[in-house]
Protein backbone atom coordinates (compact mmCIF):
# COMPACT_ATOMS: atom_id res chain seq x y z
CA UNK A 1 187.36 -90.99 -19.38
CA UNK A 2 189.41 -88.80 -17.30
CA UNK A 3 188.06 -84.80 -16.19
CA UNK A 4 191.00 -83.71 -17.66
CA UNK A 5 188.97 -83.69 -21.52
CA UNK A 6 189.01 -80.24 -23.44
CA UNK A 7 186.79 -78.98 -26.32
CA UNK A 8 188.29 -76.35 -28.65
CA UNK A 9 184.96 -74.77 -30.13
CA UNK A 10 183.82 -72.41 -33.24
CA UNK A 11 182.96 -68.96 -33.17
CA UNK A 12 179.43 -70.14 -32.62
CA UNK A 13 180.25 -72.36 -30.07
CA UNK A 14 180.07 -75.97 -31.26
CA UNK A 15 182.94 -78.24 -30.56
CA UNK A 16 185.24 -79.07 -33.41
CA UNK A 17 188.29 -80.76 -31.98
CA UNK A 18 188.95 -82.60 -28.25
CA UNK A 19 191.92 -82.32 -26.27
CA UNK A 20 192.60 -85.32 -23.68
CA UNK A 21 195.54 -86.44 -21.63
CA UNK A 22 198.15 -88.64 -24.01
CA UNK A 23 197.58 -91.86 -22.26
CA UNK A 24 194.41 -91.78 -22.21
CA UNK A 25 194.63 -91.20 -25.84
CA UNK A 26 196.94 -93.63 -26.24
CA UNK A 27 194.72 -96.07 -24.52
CA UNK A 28 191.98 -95.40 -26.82
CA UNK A 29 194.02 -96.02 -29.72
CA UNK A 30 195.33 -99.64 -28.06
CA UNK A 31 191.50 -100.39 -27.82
CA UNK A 32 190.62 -99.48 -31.03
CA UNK A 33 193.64 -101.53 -32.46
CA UNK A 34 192.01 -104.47 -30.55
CA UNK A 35 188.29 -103.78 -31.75
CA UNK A 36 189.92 -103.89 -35.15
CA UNK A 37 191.34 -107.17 -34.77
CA UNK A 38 188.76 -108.82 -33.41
CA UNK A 39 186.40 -108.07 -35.84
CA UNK A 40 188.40 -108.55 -38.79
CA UNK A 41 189.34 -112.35 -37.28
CA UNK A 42 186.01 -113.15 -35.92
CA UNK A 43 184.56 -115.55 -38.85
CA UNK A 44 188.27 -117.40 -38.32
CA UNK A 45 187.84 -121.11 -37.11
CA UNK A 46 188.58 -121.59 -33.73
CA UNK A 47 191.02 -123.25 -32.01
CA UNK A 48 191.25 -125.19 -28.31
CA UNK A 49 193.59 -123.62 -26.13
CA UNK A 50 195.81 -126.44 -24.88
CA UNK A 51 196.85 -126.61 -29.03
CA UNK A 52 197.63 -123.09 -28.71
CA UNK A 53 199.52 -123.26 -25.64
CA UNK A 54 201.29 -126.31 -27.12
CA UNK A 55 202.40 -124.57 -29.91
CA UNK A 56 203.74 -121.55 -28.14
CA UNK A 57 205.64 -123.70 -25.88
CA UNK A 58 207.12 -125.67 -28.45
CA UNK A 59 208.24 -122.28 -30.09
CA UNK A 60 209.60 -120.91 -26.92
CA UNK A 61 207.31 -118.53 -26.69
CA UNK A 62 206.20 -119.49 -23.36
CA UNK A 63 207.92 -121.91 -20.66
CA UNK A 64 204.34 -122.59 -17.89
């Protein structure tokens, strides 16, 4: 996380909101997507990866 982070605070003093740099945001939101993902898929059965390569290639999703 960047130096460029900003606290908007209270009239006591504590912090109640954060202001950060959009792509950093943005990058935390990307991770967060991921985290998601992987935990909702993690009890899925596996797979070996030359399948999974196979069947991308054969639906021209990838040409290596």
């Amino acid at each position: 996380m960047s130096r460029n982070v900003q606290y908007v605070t209270d009239a006591t003093g504590q912090r109640t909101a954060v202001i950060l740099p959009l792509d950093e945001y943005e990058e935390l939101l990307e991770d967060l997507h991921v985290t998601r993902a992987a935990q909702e898929t993690k009890d899925d059965p596996g797979r070996p990866l030359n399948k999974v390569l196979e069947e991308l290639r054969a639906a021209g999703e990838i040409d290596v």
